[in-house]
Protein backbone atom coordinates (compact mmCIF):
# COMPACT_ATOMS: atom_id res chain seq x y z
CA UNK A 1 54.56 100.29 78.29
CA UNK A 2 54.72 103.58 79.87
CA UNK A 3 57.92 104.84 82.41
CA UNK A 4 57.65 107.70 84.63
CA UNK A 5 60.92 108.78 85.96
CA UNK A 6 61.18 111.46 88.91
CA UNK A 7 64.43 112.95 90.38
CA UNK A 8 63.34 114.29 93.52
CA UNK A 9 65.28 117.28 95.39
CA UNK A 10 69.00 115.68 92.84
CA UNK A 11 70.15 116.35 89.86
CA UNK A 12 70.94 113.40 87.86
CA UNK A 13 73.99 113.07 84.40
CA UNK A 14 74.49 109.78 82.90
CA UNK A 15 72.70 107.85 85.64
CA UNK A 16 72.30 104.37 85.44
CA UNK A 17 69.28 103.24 85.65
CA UNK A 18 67.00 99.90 86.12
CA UNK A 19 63.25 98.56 86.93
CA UNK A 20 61.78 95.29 87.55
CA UNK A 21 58.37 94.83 85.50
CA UNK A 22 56.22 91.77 85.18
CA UNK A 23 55.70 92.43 81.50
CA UNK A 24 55.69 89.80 79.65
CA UNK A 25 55.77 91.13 75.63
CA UNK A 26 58.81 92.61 75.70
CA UNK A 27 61.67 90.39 74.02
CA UNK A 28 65.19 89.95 75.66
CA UNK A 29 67.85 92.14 74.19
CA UNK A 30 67.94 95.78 72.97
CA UNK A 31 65.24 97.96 72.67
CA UNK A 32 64.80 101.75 72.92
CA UNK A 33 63.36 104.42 75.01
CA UNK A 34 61.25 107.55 73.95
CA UNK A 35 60.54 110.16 75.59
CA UNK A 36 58.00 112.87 75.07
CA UNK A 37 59.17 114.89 72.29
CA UNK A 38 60.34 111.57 70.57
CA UNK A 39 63.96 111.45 71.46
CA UNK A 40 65.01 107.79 71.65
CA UNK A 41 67.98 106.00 73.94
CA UNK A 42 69.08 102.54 73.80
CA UNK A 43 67.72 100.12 76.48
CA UNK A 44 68.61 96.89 77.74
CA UNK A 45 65.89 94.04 77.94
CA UNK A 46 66.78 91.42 80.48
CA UNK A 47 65.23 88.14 82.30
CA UNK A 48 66.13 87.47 85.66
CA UNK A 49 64.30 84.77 88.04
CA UNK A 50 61.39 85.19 85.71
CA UNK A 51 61.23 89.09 85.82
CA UNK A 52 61.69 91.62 83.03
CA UNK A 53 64.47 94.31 84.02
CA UNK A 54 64.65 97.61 81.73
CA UNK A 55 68.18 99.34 82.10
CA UNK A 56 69.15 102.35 80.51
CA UNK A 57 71.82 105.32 81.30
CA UNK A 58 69.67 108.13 82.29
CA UNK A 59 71.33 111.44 80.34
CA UNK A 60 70.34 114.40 82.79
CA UNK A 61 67.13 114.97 85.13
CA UNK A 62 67.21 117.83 86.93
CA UNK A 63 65.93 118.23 90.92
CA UNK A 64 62.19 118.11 90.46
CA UNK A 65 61.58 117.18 86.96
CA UNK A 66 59.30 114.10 85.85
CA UNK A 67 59.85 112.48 82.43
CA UNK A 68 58.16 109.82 80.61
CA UNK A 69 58.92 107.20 78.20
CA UNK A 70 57.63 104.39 76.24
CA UNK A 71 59.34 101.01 75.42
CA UNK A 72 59.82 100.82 71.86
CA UNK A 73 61.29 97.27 70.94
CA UNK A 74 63.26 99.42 67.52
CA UNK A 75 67.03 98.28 68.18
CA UNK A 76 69.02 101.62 68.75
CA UNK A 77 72.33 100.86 66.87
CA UNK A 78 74.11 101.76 69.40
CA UNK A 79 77.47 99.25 69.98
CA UNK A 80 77.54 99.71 73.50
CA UNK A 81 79.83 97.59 75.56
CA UNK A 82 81.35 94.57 74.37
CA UNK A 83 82.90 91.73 76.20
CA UNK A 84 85.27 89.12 74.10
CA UNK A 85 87.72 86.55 75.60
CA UNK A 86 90.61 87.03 73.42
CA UNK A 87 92.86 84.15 74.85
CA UNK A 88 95.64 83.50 77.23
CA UNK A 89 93.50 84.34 80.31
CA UNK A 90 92.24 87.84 79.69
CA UNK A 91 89.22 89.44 78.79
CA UNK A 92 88.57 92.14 77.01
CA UNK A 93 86.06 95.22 77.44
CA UNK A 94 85.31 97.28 74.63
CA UNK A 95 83.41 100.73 74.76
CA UNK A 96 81.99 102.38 71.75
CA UNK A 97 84.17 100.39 69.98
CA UNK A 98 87.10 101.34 71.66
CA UNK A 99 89.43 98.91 74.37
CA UNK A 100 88.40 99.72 78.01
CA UNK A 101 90.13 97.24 80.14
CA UNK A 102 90.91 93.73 80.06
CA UNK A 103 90.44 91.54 83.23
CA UNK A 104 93.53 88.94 83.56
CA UNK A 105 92.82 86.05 85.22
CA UNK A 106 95.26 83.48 83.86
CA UNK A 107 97.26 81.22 86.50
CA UNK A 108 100.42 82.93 85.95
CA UNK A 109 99.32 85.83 87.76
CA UNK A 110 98.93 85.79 91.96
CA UNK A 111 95.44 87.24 91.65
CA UNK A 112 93.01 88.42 89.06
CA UNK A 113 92.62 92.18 88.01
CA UNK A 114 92.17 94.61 85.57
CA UNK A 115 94.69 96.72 83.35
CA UNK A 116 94.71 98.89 81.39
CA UNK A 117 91.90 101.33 83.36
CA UNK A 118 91.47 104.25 80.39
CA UNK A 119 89.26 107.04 81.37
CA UNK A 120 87.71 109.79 78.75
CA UNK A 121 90.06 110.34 75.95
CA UNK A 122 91.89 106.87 76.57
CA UNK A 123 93.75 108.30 78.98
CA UNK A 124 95.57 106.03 81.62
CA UNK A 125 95.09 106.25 85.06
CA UNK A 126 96.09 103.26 86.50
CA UNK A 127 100.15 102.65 86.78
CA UNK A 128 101.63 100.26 84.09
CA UNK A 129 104.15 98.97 86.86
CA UNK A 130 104.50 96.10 86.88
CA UNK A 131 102.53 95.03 83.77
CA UNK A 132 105.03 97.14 82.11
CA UNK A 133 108.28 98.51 82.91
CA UNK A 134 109.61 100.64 80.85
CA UNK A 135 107.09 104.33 81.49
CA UNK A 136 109.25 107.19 82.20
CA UNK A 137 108.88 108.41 85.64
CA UNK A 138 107.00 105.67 86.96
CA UNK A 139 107.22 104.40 90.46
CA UNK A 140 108.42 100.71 90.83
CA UNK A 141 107.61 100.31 94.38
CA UNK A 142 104.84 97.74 95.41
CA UNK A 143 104.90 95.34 92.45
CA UNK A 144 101.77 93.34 94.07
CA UNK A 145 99.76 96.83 93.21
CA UNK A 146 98.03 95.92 89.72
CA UNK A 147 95.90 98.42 88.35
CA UNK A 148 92.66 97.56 89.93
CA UNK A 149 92.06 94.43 91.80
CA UNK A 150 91.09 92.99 95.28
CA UNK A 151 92.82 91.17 98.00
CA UNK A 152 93.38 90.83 101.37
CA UNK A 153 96.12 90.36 103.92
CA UNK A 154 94.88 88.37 106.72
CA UNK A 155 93.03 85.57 105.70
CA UNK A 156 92.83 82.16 108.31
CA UNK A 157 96.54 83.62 108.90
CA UNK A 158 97.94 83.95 105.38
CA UNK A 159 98.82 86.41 103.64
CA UNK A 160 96.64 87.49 100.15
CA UNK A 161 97.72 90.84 99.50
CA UNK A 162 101.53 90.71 98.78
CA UNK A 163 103.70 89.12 96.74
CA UNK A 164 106.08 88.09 98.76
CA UNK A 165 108.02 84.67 100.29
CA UNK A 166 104.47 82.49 101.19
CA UNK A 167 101.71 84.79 99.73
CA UNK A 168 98.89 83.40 98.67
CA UNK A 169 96.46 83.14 95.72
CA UNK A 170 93.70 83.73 94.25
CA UNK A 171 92.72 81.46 91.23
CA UNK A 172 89.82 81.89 88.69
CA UNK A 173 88.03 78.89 88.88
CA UNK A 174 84.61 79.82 86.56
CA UNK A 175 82.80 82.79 85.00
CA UNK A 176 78.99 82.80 85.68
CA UNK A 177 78.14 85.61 83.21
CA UNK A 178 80.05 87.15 80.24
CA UNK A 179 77.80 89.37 78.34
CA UNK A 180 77.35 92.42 76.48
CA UNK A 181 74.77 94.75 75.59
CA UNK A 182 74.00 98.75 74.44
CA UNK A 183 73.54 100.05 78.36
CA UNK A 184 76.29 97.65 79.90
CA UNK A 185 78.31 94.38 79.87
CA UNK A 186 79.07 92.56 82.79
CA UNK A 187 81.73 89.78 84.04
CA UNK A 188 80.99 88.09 86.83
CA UNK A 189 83.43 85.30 88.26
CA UNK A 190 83.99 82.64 90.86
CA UNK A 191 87.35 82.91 92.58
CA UNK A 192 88.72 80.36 95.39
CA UNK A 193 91.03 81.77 97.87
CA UNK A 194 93.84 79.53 98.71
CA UNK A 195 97.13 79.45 101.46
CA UNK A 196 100.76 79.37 99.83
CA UNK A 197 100.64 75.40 99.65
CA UNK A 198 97.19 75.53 97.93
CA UNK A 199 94.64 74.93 100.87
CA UNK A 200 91.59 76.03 99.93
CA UNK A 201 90.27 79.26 102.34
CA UNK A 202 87.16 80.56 100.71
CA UNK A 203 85.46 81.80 97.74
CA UNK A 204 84.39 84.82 96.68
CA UNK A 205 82.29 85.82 93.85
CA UNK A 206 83.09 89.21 91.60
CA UNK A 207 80.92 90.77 89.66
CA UNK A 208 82.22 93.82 87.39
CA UNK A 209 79.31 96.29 85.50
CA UNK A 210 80.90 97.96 82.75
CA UNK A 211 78.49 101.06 81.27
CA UNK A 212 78.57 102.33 78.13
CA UNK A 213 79.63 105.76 78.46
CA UNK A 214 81.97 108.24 76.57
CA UNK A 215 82.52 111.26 78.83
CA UNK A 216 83.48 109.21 82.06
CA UNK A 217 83.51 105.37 83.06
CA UNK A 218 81.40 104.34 85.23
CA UNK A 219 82.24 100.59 86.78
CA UNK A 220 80.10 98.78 89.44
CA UNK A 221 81.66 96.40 91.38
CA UNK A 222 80.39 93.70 94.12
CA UNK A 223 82.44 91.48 95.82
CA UNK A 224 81.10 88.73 98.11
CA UNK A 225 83.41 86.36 100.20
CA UNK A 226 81.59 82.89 100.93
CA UNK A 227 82.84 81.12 103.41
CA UNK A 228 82.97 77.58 101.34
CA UNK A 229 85.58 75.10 103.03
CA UNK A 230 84.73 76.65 106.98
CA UNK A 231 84.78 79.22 109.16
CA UNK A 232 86.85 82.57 107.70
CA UNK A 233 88.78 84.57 109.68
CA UNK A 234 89.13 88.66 108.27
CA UNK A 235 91.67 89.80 110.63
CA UNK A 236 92.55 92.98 111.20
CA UNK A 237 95.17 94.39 109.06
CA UNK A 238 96.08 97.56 106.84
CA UNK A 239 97.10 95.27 104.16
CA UNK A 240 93.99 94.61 102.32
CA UNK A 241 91.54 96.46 99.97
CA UNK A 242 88.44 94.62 99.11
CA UNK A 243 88.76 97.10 95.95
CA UNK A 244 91.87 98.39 95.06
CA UNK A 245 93.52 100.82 92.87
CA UNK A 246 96.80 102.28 92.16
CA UNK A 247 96.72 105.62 90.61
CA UNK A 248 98.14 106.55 88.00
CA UNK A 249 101.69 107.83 89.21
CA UNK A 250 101.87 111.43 88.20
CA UNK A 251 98.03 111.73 90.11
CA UNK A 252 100.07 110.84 93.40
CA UNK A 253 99.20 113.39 96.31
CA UNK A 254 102.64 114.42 96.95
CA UNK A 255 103.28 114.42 93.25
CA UNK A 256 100.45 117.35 92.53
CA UNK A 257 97.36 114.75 92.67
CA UNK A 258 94.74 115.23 96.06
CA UNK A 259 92.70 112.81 97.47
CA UNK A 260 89.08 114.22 98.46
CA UNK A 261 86.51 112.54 101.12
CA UNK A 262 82.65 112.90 101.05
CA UNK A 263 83.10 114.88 104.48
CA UNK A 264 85.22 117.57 102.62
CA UNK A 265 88.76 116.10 103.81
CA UNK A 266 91.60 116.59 101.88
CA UNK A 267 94.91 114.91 101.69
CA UNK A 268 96.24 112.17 103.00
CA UNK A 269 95.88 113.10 106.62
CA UNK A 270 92.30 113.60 106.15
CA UNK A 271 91.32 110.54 104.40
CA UNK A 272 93.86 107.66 105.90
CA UNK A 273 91.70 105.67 107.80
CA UNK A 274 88.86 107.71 108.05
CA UNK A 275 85.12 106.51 107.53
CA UNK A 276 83.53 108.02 104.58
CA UNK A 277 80.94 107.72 101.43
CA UNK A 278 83.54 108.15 98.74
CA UNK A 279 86.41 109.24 98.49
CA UNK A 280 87.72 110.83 95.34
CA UNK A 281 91.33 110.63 94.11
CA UNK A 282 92.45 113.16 91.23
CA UNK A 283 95.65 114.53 89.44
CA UNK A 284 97.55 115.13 86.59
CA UNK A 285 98.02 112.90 84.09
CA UNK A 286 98.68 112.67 80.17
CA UNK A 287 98.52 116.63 80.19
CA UNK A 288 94.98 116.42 81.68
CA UNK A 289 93.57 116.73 84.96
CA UNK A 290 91.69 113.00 85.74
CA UNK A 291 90.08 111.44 88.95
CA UNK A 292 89.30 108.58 90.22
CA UNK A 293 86.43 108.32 92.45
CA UNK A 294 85.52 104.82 94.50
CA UNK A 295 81.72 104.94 96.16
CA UNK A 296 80.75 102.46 98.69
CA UNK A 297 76.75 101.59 98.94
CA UNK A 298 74.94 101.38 102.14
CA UNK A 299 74.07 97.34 101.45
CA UNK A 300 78.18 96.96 101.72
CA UNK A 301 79.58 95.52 105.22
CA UNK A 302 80.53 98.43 107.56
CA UNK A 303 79.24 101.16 105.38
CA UNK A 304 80.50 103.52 105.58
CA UNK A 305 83.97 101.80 104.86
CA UNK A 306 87.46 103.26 106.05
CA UNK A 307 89.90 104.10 103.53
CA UNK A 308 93.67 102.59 103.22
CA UNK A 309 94.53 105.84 100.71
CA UNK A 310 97.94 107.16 100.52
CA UNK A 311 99.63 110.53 98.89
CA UNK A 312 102.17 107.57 97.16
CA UNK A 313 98.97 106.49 94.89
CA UNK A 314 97.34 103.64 96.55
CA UNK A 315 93.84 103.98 97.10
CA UNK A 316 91.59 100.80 98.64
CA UNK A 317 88.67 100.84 100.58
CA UNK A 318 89.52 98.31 103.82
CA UNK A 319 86.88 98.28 106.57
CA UNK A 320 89.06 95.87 108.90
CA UNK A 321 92.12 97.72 109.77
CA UNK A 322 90.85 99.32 112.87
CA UNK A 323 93.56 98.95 115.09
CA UNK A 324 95.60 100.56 112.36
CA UNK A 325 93.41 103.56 111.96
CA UNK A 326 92.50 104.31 115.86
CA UNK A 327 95.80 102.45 118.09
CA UNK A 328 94.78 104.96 120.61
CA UNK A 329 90.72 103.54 121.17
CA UNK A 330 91.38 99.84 121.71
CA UNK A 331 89.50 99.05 118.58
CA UNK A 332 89.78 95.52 116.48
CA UNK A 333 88.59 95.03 113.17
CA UNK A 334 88.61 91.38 112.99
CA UNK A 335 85.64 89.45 111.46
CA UNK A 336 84.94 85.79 110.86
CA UNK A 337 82.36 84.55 108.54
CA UNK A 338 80.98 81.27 109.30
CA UNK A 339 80.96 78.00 107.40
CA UNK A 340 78.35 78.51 104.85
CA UNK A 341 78.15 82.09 105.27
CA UNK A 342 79.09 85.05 103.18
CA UNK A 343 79.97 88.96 103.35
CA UNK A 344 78.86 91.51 100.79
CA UNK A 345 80.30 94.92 99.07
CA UNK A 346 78.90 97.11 96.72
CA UNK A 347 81.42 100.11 95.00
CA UNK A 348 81.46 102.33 92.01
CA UNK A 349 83.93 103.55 90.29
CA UNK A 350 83.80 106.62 88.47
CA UNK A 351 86.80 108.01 86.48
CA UNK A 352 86.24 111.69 85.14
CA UNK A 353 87.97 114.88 83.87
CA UNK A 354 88.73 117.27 85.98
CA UNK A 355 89.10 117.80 90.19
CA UNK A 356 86.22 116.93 92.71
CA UNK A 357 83.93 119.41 92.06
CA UNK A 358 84.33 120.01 88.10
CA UNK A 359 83.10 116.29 87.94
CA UNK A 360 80.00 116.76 90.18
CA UNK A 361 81.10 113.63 92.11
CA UNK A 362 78.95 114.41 95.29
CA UNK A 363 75.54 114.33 92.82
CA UNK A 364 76.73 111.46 91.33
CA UNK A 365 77.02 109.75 94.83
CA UNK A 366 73.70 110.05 94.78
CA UNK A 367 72.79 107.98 91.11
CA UNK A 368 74.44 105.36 92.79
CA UNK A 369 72.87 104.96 96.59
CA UNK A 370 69.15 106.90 95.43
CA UNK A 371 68.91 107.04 91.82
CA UNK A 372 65.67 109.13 90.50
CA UNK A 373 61.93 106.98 91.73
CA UNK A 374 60.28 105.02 88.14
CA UNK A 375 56.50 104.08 87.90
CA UNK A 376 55.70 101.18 85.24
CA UNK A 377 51.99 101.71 83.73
């Protein structure tokens, strides 16, 4: 089988990359790519509905240039990601070897997420607090901000963001996919939404790509409320982030860090509320400069989404909070999704060395929303 990649008018570093074929010799698992001068990189072989998917991390195409490859089913050695439940409701993601993250999604906790979040050169940029209390200079403000997770605060009237008096919850009911593989490993789960008394709200379904990289992370993450029990009422709040970080505290804009937008805004004033393709949050941490960059795809609901990013480290993207964002217009961001229903977002996450720029993060926009054109022979 032959592959003919083309970039187009972008350039293209450690894009991920995937085609459906109807070809039926190839065997599920790993497999490699080689290109024209005999160069191999691992591949992933996967079934889904009855079609063969290829998916492989694409290591630089530059505007205009065409390459070809050929399936080879040799196994590239490569131990790629790896995804283990090791116990007391967490699992763990290993890259290269090396721990990742682990997604917690025990009962004990209010709502599932993921910590630690190590970038290149395990570096942290996600705060500890509250997981851990006892990092020097750390802010303790906010204890329901964990890491990376999702939530919102206005659902059929109750309140799934905080932790306070009557919150409520959201409980792990089943995972659909564990699995693990050279290119990528991927968790997806089924989550049901429920008031403080345990009503039953909604579900929503999670699904977290992890990709094997070494000089950045790159993490793909949909989300998709389904509206299970009856109708769902999103209403408008700031209190909500259907993907959710909290930097790492010495990246904080008024700490040193600065939050970048896709338009060219900078700081908080810029990027609080505003619409926009990505936004891009970076500082100093661990004696290096790191970023955090969250991408929203065009198939995600009210794309491009608003942003509920502040200079004290949170970062979420929250496409609801309209009469937050613009009191002045008479705007409302309240949606419902009817019984049966469901609502879909698509994000990446990127976490890099150095500011905005330095990490090419508006060419990597582009890997993600119009990655290079392949031709199957």
């Amino acid at each position: 089988m032959k592959l003919t990649v083309k970039a187009g008018p972008h350039n293209y570093v450690n894009c991920p990359m995937k085609v459906r074929t109807d070809a039926r010799g190839l065997q599920v698992g790993e497999a490699s790519l080689v290109d024209s001068v005999g160069r191999c990189i691992p591949c992933q072989v996967l079934n889904e509905g009855g079609e063969t998917i290829i998916a492989w991390i694409e290591p630089f195409l530059s505007a205009g240039e065409v390459k070809t490859y050929r399936v080879d089913s040799k196994k590239s050695g490569e131990v790629g990601v790896e995804i283990a439940d090791v116990g007391e409701g967490k699992l763990e993601v290993k890259i290269g070897g090396k721990l990742f993250t682990r997604y917690h999604y025990g009962p004990e906790w209010p709502r599932p997420f993921l910590y630690p979040f190590l970038g290149p050169g395990d570096v942290q940029v996600t705060r500890h607090f509250p997981m851990r209390d006892d990092v020097p200079g750390e802010s303790r403000d906010h204890p329901h901000h964990r890491s990376v997770w999702i939530a919102y605060g206005e659902v059929n009237g109750t309140d799934n963001w905080s932790e306070g008096k009557g919150h409520a919850w959201i409980r792990h009911l089943r995972f659909e996919e564990i699995s693990s593989g050279p290119v990528f490993g991927k968790i997806r789960s089924v989550n049901s939404w429920t008031s403080a008394d345990g009503e039953k709200q909604m579900e929503d379904v999670r699904e977290f790509t992890f990709y094997n990289l070494q000089s950045e992370r790159i993490v793909d993450v949909n989300v998709r409320f389904v509206a299970t029990e009856g109708d769902v009422a999103l209403t408008d709040t700031k209190e909500g982030g259907i993907i959710s970080v909290r930097v790492a505290t010495s990246m904080d804009g008024d700490k040193g860090g600065m939050i970048v937008n896709s338009y060219g805004g900078k700081t908080e004033a810029e990027n609080w509320g505003k619409p926009a393709h990505w936004v891009d949050y970076y500082g100093p941490v661990e004696g290096k400069l790191m970023g955090i960059t969250i991408m929203d795809h065009p198939s995600s609901f009210r794309y491009p989404t608003r942003w509920h990013v502040r200079d004290y480290g949170l970062f979420t993207a929250n496409p609801f909070a309209l009469k937050y964002y613009e009191p002045d217009r008479g705007w409302n961001g309240d949606h419902t999704i009817k019984k049966g229903e469901d609502l879909s977002f698509s994000y990446r996450l990127l976490i890099h060395e150095g500011d905005t720029e330095q990490a090419g993060v508006r060419e990597k926009y582009f890997g993600f929303i119009a990655p290079p054109k392949i031709e199957v022979e």
